[in-house]
C-alpha atoms as a PDB file:
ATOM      1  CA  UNK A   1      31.511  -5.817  28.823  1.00  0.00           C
ATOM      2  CA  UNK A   2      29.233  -3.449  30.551  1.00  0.00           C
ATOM      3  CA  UNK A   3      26.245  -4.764  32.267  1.00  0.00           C
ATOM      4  CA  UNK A   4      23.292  -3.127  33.957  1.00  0.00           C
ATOM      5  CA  UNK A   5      22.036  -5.177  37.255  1.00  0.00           C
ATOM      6  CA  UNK A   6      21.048  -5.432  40.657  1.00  0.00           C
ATOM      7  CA  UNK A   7      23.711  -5.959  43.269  1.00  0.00           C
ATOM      8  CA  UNK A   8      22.972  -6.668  46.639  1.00  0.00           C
ATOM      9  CA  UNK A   9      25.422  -5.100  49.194  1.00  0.00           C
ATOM     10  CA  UNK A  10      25.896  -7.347  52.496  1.00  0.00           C
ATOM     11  CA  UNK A  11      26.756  -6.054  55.711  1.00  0.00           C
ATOM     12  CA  UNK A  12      27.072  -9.112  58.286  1.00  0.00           C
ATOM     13  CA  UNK A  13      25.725  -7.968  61.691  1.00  0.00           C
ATOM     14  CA  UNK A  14      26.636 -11.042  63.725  1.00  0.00           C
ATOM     15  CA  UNK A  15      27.752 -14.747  62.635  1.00  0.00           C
ATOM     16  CA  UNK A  16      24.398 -15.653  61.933  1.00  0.00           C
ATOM     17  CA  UNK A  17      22.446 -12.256  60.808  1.00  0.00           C
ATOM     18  CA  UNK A  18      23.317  -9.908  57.475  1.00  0.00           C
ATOM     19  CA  UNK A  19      21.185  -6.933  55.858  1.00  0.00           C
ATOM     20  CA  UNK A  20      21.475  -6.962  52.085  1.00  0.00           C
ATOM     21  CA  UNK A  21      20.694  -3.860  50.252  1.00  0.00           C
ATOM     22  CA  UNK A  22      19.819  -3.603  46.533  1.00  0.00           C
ATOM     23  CA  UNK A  23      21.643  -0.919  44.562  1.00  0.00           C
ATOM     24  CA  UNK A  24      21.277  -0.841  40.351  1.00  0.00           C
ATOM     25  CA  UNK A  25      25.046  -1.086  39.326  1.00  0.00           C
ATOM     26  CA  UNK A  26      27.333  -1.634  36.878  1.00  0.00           C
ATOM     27  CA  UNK A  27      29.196  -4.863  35.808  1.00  0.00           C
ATOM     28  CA  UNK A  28      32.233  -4.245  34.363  1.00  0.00           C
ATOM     29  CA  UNK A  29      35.470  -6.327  33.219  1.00  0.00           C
ATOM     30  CA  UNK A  30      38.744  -5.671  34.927  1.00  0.00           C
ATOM     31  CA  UNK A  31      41.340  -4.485  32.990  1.00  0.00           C
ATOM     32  CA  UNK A  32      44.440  -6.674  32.707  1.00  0.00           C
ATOM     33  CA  UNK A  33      46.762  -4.455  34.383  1.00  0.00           C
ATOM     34  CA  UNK A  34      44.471  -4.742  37.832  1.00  0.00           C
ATOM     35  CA  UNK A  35      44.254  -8.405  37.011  1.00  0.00           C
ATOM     36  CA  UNK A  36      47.843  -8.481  37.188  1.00  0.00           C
ATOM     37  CA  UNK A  37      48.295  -6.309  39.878  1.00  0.00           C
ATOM     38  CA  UNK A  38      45.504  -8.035  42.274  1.00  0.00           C
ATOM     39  CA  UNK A  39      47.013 -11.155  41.484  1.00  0.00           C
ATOM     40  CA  UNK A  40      50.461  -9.960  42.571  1.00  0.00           C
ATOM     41  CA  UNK A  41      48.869  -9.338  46.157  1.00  0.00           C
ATOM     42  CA  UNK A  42      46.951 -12.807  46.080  1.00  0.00           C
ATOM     43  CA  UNK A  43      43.272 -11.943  44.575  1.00  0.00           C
ATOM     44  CA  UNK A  44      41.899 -13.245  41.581  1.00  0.00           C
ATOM     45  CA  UNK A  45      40.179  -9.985  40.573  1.00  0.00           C
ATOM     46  CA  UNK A  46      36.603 -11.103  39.139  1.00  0.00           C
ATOM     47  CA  UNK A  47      34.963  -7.699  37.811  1.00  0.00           C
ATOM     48  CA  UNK A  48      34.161  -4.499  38.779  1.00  0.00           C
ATOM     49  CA  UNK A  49      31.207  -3.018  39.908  1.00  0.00           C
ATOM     50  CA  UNK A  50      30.025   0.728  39.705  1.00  0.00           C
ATOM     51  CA  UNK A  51      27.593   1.901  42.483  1.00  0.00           C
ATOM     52  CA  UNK A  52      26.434   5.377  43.945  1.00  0.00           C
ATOM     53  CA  UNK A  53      28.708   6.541  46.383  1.00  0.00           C
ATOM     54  CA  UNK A  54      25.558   7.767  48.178  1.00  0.00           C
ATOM     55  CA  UNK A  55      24.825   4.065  48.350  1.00  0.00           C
ATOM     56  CA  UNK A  56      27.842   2.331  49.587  1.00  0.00           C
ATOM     57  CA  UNK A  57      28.515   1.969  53.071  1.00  0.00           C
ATOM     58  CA  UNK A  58      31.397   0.253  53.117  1.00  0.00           C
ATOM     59  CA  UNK A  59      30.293  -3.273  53.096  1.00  0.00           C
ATOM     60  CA  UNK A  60      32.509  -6.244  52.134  1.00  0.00           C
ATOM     61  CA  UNK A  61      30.595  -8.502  50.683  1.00  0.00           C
ATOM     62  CA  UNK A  62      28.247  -8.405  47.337  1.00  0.00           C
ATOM     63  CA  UNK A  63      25.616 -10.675  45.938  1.00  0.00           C
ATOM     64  CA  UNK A  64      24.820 -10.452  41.568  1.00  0.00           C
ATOM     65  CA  UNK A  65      23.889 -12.655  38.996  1.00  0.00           C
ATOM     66  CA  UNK A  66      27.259 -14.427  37.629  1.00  0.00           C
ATOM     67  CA  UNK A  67      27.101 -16.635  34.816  1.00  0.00           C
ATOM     68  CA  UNK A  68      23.740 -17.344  35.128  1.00  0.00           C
ATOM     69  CA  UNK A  69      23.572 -17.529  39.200  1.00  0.00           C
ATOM     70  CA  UNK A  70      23.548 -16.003  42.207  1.00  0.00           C
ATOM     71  CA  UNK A  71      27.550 -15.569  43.102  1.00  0.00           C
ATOM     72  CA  UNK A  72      29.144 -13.714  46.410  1.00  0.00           C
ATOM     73  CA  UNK A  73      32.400 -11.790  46.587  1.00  0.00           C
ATOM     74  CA  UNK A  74      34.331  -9.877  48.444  1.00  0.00           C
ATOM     75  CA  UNK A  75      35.646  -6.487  47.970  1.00  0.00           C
ATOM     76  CA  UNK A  76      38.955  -6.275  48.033  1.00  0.00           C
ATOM     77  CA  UNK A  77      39.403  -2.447  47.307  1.00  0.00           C
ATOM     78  CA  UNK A  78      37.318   0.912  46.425  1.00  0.00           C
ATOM     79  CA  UNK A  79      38.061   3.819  44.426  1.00  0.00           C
ATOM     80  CA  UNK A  80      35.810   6.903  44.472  1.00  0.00           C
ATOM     81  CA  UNK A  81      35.267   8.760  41.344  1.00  0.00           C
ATOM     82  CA  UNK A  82      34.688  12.495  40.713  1.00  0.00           C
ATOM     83  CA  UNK A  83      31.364  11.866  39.260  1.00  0.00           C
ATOM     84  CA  UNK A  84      29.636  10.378  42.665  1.00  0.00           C
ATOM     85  CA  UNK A  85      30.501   6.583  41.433  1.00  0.00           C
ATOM     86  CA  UNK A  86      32.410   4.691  43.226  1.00  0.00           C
ATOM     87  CA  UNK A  87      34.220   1.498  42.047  1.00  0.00           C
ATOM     88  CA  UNK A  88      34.132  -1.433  43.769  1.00  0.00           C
ATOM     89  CA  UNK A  89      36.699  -4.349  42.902  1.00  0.00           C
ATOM     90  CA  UNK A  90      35.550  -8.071  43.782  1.00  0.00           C
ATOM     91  CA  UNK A  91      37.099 -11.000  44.645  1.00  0.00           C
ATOM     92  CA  UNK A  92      35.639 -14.767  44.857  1.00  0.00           C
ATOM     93  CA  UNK A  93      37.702 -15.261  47.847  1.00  0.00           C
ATOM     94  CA  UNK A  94      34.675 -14.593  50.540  1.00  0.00           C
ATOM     95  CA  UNK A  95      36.090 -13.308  53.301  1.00  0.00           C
ATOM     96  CA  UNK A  96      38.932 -11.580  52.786  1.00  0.00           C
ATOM     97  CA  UNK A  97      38.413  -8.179  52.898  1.00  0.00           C
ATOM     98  CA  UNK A  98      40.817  -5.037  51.998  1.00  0.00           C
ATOM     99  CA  UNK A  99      38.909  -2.341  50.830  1.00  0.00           C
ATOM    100  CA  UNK A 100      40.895   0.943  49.188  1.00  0.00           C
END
């Protein structure tokens, strides 16, 4: 399943303030081996999203449309690609964070 959509990246500037920029990405499925290996580390590995790298700053948390509604994750790691992509792999679990 590959999906065209907008994804909002979220960077949270204090407890009660966050900027949320929208980036066109792709929704992917994760493959069963990184299901099974996120779950070995405690993560329930949702999908995977493919941004610009010129667009992500690092942020931890990202807003898109999942089944039908507005859903937030975390990303619990990265991997940049040769071809200016990088991946980002989410998590429901909001809040923990991990990154590469």
């Amino acid at each position: 399943m590959n999906e065209d959509i907008i994804a909002y990246l979220i960077s949270e500037l204090s407890e009660t303030e966050e900027e949320k920029i929208s980036v066109f990405a792709t929704k992917k499925s994760v493959s069963q081996k990184e299901f099974f290996d996120a779950a070995q580390v405690g993560f329930k590995s949702e999908c995977v999203l493919e941004v610009w790298q010129s667009e992500y700053e690092g942020q931890e948390l990202v807003e898109i449309p999942f089944h039908g509604t507005a859903k937030r994750f975390s990303v619990y790691r990265t991997y940049e690609r040769a071809d200016g992509k990088t991946e980002l792999y989410l998590t429901s679990k909001v809040g923990v964070f991990g990154g590469n």
